[in-house]
N, C-alpha and C. Protein backbone atom coordinates (compact mmCIF):
# COMPACT_ATOMS: atom_id res chain seq x y z
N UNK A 1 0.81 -1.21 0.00
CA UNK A 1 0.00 0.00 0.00
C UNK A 1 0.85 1.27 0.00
N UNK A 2 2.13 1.23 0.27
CA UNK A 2 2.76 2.36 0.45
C UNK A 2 3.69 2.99 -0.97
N UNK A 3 2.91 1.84 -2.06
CA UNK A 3 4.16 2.19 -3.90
C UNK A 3 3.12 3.32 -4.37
N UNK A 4 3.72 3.52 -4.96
CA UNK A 4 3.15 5.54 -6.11
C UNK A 4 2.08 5.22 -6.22
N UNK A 5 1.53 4.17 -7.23
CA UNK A 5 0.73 3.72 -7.93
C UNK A 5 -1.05 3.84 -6.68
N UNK A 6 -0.31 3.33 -5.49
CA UNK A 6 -1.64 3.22 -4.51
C UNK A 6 -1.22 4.66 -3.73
N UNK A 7 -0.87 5.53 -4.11
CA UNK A 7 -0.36 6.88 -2.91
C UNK A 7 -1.61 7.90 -3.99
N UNK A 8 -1.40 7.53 -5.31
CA UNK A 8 -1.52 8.60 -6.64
C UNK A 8 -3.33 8.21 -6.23
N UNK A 9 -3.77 6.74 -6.25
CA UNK A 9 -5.36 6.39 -6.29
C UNK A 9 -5.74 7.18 -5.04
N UNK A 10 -5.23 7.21 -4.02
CA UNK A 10 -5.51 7.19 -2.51
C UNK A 10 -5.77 8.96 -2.38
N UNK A 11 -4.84 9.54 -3.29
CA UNK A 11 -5.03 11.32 -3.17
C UNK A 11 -6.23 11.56 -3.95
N UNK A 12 -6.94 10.69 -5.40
CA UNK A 12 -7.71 10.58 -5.97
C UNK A 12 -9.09 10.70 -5.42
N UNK A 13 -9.07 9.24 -4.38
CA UNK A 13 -10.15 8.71 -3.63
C UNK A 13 -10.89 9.76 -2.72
N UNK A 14 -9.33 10.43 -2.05
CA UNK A 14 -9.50 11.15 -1.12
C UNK A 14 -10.09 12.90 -1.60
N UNK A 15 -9.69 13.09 -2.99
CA UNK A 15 -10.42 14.30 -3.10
C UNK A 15 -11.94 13.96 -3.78
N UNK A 16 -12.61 13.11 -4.24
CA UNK A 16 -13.09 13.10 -4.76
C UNK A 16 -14.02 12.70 -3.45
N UNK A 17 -14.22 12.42 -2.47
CA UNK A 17 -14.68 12.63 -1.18
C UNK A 17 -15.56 14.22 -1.14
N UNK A 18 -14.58 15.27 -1.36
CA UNK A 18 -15.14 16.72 -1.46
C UNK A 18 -16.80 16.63 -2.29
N UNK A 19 -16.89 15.75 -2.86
CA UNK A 19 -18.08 15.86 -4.04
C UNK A 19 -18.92 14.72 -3.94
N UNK A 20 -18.90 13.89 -2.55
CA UNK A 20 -19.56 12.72 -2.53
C UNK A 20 -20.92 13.60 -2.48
N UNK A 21 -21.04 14.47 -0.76
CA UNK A 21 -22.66 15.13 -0.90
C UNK A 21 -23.76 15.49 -1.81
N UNK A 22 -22.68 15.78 -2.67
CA UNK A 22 -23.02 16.73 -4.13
C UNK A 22 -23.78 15.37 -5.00
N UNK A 23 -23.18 14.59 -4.95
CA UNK A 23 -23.47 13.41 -5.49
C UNK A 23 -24.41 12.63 -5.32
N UNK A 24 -24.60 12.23 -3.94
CA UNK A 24 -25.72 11.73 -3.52
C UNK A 24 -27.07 12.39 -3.16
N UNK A 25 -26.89 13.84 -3.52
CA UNK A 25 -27.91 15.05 -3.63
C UNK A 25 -28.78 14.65 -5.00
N UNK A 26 -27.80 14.75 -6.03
CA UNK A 26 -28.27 14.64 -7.09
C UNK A 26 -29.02 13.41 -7.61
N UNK A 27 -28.53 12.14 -7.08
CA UNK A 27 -28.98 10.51 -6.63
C UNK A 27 -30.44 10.91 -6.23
N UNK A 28 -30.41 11.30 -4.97
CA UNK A 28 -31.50 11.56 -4.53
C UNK A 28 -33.02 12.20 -5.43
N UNK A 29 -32.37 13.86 -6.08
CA UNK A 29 -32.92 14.24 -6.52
C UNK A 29 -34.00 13.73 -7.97
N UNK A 30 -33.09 12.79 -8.30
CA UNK A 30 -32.95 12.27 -9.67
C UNK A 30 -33.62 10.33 -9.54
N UNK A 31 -34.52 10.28 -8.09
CA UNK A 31 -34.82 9.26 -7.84
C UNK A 31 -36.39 9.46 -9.07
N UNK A 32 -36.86 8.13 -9.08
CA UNK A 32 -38.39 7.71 -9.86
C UNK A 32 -39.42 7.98 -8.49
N UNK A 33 -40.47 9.20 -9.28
CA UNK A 33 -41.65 9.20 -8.16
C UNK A 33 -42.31 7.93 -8.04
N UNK A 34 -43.33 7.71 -7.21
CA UNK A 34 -43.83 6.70 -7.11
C UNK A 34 -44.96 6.02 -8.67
N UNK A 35 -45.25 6.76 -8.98
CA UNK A 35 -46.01 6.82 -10.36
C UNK A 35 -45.52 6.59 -11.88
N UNK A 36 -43.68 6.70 -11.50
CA UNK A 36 -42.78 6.17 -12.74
C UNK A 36 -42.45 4.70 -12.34
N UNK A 37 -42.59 3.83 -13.16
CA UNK A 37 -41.99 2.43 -13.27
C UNK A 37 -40.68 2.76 -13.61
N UNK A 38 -39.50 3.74 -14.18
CA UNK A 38 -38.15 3.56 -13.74
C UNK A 38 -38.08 5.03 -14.68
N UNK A 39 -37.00 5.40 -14.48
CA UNK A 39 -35.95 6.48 -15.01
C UNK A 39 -34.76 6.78 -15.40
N UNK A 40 -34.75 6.67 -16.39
CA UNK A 40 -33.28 6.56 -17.28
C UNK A 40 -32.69 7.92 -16.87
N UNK A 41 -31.40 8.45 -16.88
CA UNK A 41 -31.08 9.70 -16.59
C UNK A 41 -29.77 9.44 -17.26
N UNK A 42 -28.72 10.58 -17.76
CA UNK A 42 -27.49 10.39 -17.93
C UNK A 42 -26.25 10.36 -17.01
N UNK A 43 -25.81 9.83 -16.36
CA UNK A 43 -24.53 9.88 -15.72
C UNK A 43 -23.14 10.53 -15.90
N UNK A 44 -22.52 11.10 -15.33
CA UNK A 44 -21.27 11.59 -15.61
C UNK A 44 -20.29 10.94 -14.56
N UNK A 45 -19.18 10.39 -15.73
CA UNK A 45 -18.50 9.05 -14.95
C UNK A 45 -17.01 10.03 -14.23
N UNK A 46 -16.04 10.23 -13.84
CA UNK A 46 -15.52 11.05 -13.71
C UNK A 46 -14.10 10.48 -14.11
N UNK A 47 -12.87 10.34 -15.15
CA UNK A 47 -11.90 9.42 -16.06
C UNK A 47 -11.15 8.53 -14.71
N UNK A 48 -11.24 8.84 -14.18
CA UNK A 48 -10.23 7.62 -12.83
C UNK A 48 -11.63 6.63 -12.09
N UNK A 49 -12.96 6.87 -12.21
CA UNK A 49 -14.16 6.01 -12.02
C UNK A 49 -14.14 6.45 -10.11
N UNK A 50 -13.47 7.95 -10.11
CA UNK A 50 -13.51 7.94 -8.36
C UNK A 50 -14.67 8.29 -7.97
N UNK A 51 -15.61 8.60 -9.05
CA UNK A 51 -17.25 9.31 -8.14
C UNK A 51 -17.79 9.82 -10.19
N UNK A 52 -19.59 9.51 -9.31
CA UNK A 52 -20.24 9.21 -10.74
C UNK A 52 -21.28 10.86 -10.29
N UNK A 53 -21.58 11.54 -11.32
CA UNK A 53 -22.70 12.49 -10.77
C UNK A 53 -24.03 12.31 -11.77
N UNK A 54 -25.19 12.16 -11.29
CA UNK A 54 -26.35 12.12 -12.21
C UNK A 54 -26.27 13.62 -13.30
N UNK A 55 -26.46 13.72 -14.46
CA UNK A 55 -26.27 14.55 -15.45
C UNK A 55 -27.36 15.49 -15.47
N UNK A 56 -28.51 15.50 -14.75
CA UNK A 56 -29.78 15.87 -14.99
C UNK A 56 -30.35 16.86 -14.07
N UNK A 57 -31.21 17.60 -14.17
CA UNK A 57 -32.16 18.85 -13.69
C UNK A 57 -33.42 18.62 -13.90
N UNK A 58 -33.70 17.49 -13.08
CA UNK A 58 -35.89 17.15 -13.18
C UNK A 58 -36.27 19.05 -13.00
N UNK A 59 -37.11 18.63 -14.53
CA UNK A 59 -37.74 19.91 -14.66
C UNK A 59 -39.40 19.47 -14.37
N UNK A 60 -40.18 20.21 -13.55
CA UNK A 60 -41.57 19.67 -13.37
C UNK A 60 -42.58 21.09 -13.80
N UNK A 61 -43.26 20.75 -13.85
CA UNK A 61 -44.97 21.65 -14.07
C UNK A 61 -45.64 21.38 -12.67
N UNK A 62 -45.86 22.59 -11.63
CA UNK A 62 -46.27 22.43 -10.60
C UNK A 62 -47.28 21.93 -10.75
N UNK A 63 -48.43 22.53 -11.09
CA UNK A 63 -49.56 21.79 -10.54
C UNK A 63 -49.87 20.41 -11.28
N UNK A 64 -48.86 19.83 -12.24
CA UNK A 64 -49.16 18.41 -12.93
C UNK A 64 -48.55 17.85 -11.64
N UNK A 65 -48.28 18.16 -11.13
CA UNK A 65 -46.62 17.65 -9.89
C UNK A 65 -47.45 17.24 -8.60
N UNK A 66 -48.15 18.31 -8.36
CA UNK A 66 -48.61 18.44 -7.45
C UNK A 66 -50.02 17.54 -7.51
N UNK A 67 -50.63 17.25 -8.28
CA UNK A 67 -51.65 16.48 -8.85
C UNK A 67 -51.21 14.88 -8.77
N UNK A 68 -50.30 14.56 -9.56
CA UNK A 68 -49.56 13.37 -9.29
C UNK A 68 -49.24 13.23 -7.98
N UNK A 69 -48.47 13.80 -7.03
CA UNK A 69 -48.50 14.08 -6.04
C UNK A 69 -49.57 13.46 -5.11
N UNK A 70 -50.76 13.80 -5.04
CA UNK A 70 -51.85 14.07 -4.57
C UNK A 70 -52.54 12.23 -5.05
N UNK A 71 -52.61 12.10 -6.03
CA UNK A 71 -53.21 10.81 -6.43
C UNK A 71 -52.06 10.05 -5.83
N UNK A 72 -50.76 9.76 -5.97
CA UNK A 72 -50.18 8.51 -5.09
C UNK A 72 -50.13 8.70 -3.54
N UNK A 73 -50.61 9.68 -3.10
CA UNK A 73 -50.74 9.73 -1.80
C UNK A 73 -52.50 9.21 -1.32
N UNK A 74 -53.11 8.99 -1.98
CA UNK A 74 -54.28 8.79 -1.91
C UNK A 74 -54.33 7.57 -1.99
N UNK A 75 -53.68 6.77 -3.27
CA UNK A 75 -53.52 5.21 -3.68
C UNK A 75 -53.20 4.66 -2.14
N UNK A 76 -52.11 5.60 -1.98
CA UNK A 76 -51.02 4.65 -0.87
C UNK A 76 -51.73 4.24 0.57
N UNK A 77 -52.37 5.43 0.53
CA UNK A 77 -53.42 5.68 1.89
C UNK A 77 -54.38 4.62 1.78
N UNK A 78 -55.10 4.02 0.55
CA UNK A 78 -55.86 3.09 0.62
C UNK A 78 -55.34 1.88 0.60
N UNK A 79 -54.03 1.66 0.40
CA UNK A 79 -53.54 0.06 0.37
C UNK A 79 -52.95 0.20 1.49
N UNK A 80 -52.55 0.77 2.50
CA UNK A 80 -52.36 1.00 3.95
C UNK A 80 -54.07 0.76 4.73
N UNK A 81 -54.62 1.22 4.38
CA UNK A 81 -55.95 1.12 4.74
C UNK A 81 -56.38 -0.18 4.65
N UNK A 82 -56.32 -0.87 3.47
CA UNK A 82 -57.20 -2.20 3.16
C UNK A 82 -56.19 -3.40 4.06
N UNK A 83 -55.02 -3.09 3.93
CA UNK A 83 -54.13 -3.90 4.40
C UNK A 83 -54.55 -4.45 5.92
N UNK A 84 -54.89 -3.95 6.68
CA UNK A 84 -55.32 -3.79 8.14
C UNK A 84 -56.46 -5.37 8.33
């Protein structure tokens, strides 16, 4: 662990730490509402593979948002409900 080769990855690893939050912000942001069966998005890989960032800016229409919104919270409430 102590040759160039693992000193050079290890300063890599270690800055690319600075941008994990950032990263898993965007993960987050860039998750499928409950109403999408999945979501393709683009990735940005970073050339040493030390940290990946989602490529994307979900753009929404409030009140379609908010509507969708509103119906899976309603679904959910009734299969919580029936479940009982």
């Amino acid at each position: 662990m102590t040759s160039k080769r693992y000193q050079a990855d290890k300063r890599i690893y270690l800055g690319a730490l600075k941008y994990a939050p950032h990263s898993i912000f965007k993960l987050l942001e860039n998750m499928p509402m409950p109403w999408e069966t999945y979501r393709e998005v683009p990735i940005l890989y970073h050339i040493t593979g030390a940290i990946s960032f989602v490529n994307q800016v979900p753009k929404v229409i409030e009140p379609i948002y908010i509507a969708q919104w509103g119906a899976a919270w309603s679904m959910m409430r009734r299969e919580k409900r029936d479940r009982k």
